[in-house]
Every structure is written in C-alpha cells, then in structure tokens.
PDB file of N, CA and C in Angstrom:
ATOM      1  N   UNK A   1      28.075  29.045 -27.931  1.00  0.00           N
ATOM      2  CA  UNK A   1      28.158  30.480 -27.745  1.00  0.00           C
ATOM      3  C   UNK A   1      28.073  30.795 -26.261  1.00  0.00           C
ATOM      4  N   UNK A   2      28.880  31.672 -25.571  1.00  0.00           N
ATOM      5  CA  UNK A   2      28.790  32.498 -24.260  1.00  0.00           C
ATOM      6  C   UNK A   2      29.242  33.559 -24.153  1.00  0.00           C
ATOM      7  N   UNK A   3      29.431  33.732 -23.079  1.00  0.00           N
ATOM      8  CA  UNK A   3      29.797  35.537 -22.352  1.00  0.00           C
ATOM      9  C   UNK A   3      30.414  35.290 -21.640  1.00  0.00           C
ATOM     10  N   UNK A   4      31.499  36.496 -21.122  1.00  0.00           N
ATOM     11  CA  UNK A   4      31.429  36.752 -19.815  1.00  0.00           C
ATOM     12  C   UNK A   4      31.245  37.918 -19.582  1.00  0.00           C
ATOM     13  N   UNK A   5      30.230  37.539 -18.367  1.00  0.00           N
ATOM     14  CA  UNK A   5      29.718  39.089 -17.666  1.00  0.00           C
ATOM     15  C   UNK A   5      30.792  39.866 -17.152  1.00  0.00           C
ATOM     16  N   UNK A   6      30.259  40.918 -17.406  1.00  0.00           N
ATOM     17  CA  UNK A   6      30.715  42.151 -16.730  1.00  0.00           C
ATOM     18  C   UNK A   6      30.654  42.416 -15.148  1.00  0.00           C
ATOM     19  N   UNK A   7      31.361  43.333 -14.767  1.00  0.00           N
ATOM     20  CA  UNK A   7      31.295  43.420 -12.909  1.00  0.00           C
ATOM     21  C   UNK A   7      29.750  43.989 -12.446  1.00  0.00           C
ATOM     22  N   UNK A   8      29.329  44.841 -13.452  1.00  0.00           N
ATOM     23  CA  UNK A   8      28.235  45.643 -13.216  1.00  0.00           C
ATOM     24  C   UNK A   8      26.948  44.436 -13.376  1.00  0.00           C
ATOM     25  N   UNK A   9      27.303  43.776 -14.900  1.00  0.00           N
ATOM     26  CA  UNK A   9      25.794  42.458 -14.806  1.00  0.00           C
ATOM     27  C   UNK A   9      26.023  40.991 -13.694  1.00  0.00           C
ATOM     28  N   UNK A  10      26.795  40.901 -12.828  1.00  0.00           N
ATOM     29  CA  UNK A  10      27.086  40.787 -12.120  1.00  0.00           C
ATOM     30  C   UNK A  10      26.427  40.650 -10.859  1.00  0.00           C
ATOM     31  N   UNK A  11      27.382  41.935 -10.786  1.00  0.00           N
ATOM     32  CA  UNK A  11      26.605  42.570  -8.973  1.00  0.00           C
ATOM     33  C   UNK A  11      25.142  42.902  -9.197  1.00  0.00           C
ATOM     34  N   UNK A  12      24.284  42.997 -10.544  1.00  0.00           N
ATOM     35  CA  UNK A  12      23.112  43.550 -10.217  1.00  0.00           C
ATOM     36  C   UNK A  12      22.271  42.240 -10.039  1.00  0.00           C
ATOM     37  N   UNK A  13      22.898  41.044 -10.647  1.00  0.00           N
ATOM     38  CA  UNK A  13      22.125  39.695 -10.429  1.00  0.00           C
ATOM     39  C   UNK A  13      21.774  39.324  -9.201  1.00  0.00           C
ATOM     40  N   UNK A  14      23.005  40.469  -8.254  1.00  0.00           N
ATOM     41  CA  UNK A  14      22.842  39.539  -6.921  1.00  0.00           C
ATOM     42  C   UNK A  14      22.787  40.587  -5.688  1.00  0.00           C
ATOM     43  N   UNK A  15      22.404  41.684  -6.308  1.00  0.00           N
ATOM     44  CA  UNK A  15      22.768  43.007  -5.444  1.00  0.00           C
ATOM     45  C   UNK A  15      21.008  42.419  -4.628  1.00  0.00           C
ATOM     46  N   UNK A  16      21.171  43.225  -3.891  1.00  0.00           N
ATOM     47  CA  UNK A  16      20.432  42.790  -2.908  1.00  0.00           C
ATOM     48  C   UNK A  16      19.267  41.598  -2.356  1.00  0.00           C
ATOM     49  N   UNK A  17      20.210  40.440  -2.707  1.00  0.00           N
ATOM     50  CA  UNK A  17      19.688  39.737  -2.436  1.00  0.00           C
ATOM     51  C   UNK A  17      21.112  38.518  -1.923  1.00  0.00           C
ATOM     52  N   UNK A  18      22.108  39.535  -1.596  1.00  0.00           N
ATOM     53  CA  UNK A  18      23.302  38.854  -1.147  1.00  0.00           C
ATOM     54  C   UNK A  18      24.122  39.741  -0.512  1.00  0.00           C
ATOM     55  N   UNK A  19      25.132  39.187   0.495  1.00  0.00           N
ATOM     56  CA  UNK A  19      25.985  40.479   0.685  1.00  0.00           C
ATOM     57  C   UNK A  19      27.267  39.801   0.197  1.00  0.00           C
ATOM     58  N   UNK A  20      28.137  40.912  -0.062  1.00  0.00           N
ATOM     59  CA  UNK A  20      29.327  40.532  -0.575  1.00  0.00           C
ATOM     60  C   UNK A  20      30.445  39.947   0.330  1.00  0.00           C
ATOM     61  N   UNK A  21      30.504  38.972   0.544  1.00  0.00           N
ATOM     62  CA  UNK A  21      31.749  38.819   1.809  1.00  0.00           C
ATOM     63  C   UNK A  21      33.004  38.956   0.880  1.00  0.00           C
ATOM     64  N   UNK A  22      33.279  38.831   0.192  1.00  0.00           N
ATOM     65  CA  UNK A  22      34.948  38.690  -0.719  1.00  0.00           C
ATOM     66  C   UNK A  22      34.578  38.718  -2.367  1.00  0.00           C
ATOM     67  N   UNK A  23      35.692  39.462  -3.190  1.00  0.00           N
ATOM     68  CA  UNK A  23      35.839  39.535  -4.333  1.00  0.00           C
ATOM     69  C   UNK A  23      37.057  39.589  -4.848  1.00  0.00           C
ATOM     70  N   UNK A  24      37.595  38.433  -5.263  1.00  0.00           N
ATOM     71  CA  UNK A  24      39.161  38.215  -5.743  1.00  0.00           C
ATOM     72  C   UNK A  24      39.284  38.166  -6.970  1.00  0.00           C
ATOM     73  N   UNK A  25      40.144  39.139  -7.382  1.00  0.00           N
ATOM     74  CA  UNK A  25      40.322  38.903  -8.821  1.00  0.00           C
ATOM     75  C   UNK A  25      41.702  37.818  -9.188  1.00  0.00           C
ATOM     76  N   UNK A  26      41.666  36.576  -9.834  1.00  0.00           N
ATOM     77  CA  UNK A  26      42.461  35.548  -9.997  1.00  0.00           C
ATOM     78  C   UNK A  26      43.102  36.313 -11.490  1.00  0.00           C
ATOM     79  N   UNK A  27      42.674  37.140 -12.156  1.00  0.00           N
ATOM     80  CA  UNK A  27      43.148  37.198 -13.634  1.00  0.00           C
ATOM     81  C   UNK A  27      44.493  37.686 -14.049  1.00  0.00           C
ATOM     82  N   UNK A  28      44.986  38.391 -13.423  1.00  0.00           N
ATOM     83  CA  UNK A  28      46.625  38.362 -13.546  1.00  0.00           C
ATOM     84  C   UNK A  28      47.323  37.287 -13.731  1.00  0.00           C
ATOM     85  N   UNK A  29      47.228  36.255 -13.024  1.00  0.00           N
ATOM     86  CA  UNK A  29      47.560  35.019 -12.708  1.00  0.00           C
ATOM     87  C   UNK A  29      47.259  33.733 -13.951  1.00  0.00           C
ATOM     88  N   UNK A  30      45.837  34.165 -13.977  1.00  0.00           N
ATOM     89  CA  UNK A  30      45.492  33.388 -15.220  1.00  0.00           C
ATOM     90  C   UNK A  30      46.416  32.967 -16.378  1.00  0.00           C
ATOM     91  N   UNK A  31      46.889  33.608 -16.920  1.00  0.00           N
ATOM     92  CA  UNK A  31      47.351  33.474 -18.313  1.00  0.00           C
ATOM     93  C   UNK A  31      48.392  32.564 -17.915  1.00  0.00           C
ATOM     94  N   UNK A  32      49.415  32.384 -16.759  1.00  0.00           N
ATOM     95  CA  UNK A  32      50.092  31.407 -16.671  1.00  0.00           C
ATOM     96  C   UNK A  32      49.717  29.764 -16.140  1.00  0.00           C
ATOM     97  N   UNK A  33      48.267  30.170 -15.821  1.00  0.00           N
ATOM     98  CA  UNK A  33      47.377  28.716 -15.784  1.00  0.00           C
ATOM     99  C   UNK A  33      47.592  28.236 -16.825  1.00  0.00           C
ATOM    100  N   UNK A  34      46.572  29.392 -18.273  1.00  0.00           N
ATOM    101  CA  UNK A  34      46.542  28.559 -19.509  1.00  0.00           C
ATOM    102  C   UNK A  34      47.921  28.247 -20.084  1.00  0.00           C
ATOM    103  N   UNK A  35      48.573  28.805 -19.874  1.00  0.00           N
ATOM    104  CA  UNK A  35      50.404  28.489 -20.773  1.00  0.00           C
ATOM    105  C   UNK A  35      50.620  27.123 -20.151  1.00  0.00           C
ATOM    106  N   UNK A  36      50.290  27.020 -18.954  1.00  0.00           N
ATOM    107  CA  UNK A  36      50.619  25.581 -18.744  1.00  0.00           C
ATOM    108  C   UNK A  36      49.746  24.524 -19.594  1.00  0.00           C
ATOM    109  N   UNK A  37      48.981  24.855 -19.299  1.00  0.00           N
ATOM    110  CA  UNK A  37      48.051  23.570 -19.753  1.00  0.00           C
ATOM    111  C   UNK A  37      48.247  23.714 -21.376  1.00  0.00           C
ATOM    112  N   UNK A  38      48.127  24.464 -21.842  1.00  0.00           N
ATOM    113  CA  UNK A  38      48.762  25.099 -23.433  1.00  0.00           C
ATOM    114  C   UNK A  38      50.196  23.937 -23.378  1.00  0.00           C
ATOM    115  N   UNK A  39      51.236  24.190 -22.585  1.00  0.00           N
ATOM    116  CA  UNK A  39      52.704  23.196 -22.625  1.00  0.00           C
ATOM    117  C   UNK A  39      52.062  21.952 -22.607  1.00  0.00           C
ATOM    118  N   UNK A  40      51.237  21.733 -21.627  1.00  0.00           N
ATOM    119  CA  UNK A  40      51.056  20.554 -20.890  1.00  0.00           C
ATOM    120  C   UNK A  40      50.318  19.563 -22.136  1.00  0.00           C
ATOM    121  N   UNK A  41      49.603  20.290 -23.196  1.00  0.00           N
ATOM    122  CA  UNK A  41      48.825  19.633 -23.954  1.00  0.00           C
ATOM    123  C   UNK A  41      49.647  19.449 -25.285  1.00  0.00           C
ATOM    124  N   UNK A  42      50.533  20.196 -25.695  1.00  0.00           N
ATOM    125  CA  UNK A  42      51.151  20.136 -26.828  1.00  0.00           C
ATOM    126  C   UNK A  42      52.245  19.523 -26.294  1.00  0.00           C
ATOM    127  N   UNK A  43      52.697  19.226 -25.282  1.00  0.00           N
ATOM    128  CA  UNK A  43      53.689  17.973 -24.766  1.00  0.00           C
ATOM    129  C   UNK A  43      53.631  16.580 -24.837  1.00  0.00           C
ATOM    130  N   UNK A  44      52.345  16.499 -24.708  1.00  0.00           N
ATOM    131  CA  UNK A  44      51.787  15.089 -24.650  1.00  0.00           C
ATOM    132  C   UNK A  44      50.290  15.219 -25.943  1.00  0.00           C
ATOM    133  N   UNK A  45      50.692  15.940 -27.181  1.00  0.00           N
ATOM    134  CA  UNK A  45      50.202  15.901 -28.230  1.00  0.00           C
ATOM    135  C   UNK A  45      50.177  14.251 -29.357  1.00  0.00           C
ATOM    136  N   UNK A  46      51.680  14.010 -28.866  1.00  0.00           N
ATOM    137  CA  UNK A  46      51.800  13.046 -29.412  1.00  0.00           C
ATOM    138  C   UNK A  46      50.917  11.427 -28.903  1.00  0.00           C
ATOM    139  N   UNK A  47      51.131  11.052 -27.644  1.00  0.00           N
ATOM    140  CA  UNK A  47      50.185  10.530 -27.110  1.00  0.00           C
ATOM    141  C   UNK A  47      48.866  10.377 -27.520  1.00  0.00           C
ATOM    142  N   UNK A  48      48.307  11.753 -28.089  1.00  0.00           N
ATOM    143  CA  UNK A  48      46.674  11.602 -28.255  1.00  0.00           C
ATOM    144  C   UNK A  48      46.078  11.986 -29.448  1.00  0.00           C
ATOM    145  N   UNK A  49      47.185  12.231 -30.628  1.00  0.00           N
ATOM    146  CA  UNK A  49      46.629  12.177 -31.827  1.00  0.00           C
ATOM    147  C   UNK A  49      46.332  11.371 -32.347  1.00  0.00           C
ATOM    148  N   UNK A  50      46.591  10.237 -31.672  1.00  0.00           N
ATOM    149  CA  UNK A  50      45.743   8.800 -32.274  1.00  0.00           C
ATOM    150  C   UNK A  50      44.237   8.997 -32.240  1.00  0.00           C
ATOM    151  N   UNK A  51      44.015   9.541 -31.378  1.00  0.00           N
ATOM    152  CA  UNK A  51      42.504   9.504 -31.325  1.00  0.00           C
ATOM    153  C   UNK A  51      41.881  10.808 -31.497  1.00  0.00           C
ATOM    154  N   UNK A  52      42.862  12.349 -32.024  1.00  0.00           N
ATOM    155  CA  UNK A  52      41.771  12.982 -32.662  1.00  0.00           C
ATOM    156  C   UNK A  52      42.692  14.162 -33.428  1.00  0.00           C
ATOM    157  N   UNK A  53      42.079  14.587 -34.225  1.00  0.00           N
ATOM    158  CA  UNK A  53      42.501  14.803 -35.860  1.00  0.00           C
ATOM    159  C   UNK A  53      43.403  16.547 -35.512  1.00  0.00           C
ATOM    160  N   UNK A  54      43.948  16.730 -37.014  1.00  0.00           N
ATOM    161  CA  UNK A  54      44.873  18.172 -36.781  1.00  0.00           C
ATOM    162  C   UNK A  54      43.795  19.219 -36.067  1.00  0.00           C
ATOM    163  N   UNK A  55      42.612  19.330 -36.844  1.00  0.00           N
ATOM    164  CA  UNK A  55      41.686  20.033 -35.928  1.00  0.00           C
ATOM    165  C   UNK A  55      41.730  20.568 -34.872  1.00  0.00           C
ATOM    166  N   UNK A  56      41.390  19.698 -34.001  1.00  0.00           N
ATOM    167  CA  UNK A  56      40.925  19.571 -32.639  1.00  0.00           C
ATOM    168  C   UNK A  56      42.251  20.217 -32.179  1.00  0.00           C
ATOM    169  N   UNK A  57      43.789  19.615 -32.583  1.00  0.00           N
ATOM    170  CA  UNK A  57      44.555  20.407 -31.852  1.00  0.00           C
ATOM    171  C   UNK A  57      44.701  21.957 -32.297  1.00  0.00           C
ATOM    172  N   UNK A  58      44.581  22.315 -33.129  1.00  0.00           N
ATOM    173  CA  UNK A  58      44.488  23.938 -34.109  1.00  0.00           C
ATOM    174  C   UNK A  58      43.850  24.634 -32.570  1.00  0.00           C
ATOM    175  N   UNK A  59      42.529  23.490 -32.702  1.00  0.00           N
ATOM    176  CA  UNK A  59      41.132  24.664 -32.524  1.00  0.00           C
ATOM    177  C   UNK A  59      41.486  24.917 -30.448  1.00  0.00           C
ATOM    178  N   UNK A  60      42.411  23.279 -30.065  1.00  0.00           N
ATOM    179  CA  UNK A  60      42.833  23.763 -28.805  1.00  0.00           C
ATOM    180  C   UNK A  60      43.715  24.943 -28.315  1.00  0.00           C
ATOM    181  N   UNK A  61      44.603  24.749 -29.423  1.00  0.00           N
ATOM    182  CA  UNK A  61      45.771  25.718 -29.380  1.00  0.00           C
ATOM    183  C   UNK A  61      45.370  27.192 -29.986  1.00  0.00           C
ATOM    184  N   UNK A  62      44.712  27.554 -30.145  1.00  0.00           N
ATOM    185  CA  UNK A  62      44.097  28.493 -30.516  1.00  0.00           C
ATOM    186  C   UNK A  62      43.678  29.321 -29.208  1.00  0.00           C
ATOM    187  N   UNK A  63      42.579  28.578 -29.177  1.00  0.00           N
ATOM    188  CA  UNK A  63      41.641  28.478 -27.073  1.00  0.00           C
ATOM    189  C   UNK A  63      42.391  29.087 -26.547  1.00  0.00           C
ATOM    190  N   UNK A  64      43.566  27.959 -26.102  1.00  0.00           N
ATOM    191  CA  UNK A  64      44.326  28.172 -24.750  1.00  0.00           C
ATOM    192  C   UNK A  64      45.248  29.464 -24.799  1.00  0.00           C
ATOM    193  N   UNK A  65      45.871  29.189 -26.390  1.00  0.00           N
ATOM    194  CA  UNK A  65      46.529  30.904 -26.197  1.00  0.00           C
ATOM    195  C   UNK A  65      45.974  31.994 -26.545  1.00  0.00           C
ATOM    196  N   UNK A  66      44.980  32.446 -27.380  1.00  0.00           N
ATOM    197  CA  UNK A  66      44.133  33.231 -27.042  1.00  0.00           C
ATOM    198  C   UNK A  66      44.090  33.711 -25.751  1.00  0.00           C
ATOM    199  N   UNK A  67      42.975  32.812 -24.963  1.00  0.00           N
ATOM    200  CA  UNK A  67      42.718  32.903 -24.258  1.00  0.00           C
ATOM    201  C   UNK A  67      43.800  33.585 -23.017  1.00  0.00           C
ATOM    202  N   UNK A  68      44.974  32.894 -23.243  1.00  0.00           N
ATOM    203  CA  UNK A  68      45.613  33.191 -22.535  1.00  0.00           C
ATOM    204  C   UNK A  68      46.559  35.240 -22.560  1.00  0.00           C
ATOM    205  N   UNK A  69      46.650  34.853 -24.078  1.00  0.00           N
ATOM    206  CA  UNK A  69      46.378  36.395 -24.403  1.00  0.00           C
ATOM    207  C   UNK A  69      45.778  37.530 -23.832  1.00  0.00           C
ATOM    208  N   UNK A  70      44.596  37.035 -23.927  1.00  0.00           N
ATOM    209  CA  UNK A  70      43.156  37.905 -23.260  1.00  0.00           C
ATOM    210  C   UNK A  70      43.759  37.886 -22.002  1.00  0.00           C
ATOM    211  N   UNK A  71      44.113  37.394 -21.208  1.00  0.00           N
ATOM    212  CA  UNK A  71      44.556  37.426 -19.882  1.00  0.00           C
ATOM    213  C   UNK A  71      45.211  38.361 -19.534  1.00  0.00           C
ATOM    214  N   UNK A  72      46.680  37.971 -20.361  1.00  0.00           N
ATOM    215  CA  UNK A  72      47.677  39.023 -20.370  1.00  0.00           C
ATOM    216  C   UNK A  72      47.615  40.666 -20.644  1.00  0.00           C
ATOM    217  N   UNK A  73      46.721  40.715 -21.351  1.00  0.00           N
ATOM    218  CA  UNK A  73      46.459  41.969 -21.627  1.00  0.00           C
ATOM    219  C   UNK A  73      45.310  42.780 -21.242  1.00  0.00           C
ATOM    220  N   UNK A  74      44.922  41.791 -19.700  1.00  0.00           N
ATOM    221  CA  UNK A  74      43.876  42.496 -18.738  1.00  0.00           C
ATOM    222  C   UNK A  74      42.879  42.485 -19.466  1.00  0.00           C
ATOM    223  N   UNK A  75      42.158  42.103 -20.596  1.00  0.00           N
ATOM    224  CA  UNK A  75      41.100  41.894 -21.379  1.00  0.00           C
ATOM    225  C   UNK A  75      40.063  41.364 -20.887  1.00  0.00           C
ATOM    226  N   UNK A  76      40.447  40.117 -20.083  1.00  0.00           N
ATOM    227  CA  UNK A  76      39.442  39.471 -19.371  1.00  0.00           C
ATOM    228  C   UNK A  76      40.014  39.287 -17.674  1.00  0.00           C
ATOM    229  N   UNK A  77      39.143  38.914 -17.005  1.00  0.00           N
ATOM    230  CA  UNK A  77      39.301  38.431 -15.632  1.00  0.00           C
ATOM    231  C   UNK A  77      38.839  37.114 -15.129  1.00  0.00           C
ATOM    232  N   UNK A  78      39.289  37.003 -14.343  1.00  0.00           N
ATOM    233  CA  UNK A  78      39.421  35.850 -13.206  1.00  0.00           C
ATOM    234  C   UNK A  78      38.614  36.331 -12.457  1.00  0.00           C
ATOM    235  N   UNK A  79      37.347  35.769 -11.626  1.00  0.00           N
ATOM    236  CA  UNK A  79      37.116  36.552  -9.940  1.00  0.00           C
ATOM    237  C   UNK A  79      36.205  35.245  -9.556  1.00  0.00           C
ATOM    238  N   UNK A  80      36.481  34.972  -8.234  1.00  0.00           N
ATOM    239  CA  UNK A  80      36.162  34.378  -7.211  1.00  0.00           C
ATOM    240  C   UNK A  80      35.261  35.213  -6.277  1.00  0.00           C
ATOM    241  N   UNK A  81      34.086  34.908  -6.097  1.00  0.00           N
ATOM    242  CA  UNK A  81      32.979  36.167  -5.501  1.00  0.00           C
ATOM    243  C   UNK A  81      32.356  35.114  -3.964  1.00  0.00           C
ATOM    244  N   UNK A  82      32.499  35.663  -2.884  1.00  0.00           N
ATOM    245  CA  UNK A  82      31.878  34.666  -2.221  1.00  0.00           C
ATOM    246  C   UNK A  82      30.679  35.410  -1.578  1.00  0.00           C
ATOM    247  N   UNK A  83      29.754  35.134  -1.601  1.00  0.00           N
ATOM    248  CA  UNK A  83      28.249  35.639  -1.311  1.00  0.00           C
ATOM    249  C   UNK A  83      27.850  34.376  -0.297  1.00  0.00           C
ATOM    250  N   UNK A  84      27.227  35.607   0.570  1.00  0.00           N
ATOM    251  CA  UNK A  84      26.396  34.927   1.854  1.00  0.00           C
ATOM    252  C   UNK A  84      24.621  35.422   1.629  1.00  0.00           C
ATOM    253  N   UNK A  85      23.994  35.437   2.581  1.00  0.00           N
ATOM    254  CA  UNK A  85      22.347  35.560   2.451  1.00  0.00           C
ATOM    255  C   UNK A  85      22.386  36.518   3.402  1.00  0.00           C
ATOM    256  N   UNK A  86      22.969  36.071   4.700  1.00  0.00           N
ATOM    257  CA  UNK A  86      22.168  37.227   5.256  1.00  0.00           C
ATOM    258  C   UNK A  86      24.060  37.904   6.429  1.00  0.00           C
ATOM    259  N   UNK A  87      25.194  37.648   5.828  1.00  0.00           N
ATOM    260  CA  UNK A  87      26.338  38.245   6.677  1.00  0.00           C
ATOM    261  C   UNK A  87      26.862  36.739   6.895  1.00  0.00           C
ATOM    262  N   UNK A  88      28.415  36.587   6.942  1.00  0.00           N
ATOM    263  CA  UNK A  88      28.803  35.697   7.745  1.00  0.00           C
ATOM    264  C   UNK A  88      28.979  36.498   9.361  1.00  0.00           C
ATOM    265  N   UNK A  89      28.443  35.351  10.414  1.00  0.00           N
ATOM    266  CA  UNK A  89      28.838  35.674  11.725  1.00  0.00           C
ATOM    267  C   UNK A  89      29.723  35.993  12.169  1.00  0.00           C
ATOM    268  N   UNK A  90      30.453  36.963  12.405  1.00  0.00           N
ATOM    269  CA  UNK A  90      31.991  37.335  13.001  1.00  0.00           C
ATOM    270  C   UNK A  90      32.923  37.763  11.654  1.00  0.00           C
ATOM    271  N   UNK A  91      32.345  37.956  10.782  1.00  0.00           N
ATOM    272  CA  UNK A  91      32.679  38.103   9.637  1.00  0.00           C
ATOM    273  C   UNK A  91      33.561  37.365   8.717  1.00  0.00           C
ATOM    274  N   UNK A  92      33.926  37.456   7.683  1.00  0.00           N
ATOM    275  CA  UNK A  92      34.460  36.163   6.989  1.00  0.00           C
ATOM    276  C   UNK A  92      35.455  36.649   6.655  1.00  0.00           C
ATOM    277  N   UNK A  93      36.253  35.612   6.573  1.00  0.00           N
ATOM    278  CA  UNK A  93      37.919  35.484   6.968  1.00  0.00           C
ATOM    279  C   UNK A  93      38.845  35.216   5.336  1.00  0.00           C
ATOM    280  N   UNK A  94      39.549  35.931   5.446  1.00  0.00           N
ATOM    281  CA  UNK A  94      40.508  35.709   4.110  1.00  0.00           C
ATOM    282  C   UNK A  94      41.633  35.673   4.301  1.00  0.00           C
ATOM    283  N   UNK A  95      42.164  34.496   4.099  1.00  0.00           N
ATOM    284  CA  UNK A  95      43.608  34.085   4.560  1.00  0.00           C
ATOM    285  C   UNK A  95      44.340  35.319   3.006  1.00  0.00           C
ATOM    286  N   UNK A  96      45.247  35.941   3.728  1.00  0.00           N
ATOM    287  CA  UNK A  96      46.162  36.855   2.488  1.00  0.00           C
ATOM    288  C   UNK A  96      47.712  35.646   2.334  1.00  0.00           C
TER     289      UNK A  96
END
C-alpha cells in the first residue's frame, strides 16, 4: 500500500526547514516513459515467461498502463523538488 502526496503535504514537510531552489513538474512527459517500458516489456514477454506465470504479466500490464493513464489525464504528477538548507550561493542554476 502507498500514496502519493499532494503539493500541499509536501511543502508542509519541508516548509521551513528548507528553501525551495527548483520545482519541476516531469508529469506530462511521464506517460510516454511508461508506454515505453509497457512496449518494452510486452516485447520481450516472450523471453521471460519462462520464469513467471500469466499473472505477473496481467498484474504488470495493468501497472504500467494505468499508470500511464493517470498520467495522461493529469491525474497524477511527476516533480523533481530540489531543496537546499540554508540558499544555494549565487543561486541555483537550471539549465532550460
């Protein structure tokens, strides 16, 4: 069983006791991560059903597109948060 947090339970874990240098949201992007690995695994399905049952692939293929679902439809997010303690010096740099 898990979660994922919210932006608000989040920032309050770390609100002042961090400053925010960067917050990227990766989740747009996401869903064509999982489609790959979704191809990538039912490509080479054959390869590895020797060693594990209809199951396991159901319960993968399920996961990955779901999941990938959730993506697509802005449901969930992606974010990359980079936290410092006390400021980066000269401030911190984000290549665009």
């Amino acid at each position: 069983n898990g979660m994922l947090p919210s932006i608000k339970q989040l920032a309050a874990s770390f609100e002042g006791l961090f400053v925010v240098e960067d917050w990227h949201n990766y989740g747009p992007n996401y869903d064509k991560t999982l489609m790959a690995w979704f191809e990538n695994f039912d490509k080479h399905w054959d390869r590895l059903k020797h060693r594990y049952d209809d199951r396991f692939y159901r319960m993968w293929k399920y996961y990955l597109l779901s999941c990938a679902g959730s993506f697509r439809a802005r449901m969930n997010q992606l974010w990359q948060i980079v936290l410092s303690k006390k400021g980066v010096k000269d401030g911190y740099y984000v290549p665009q």
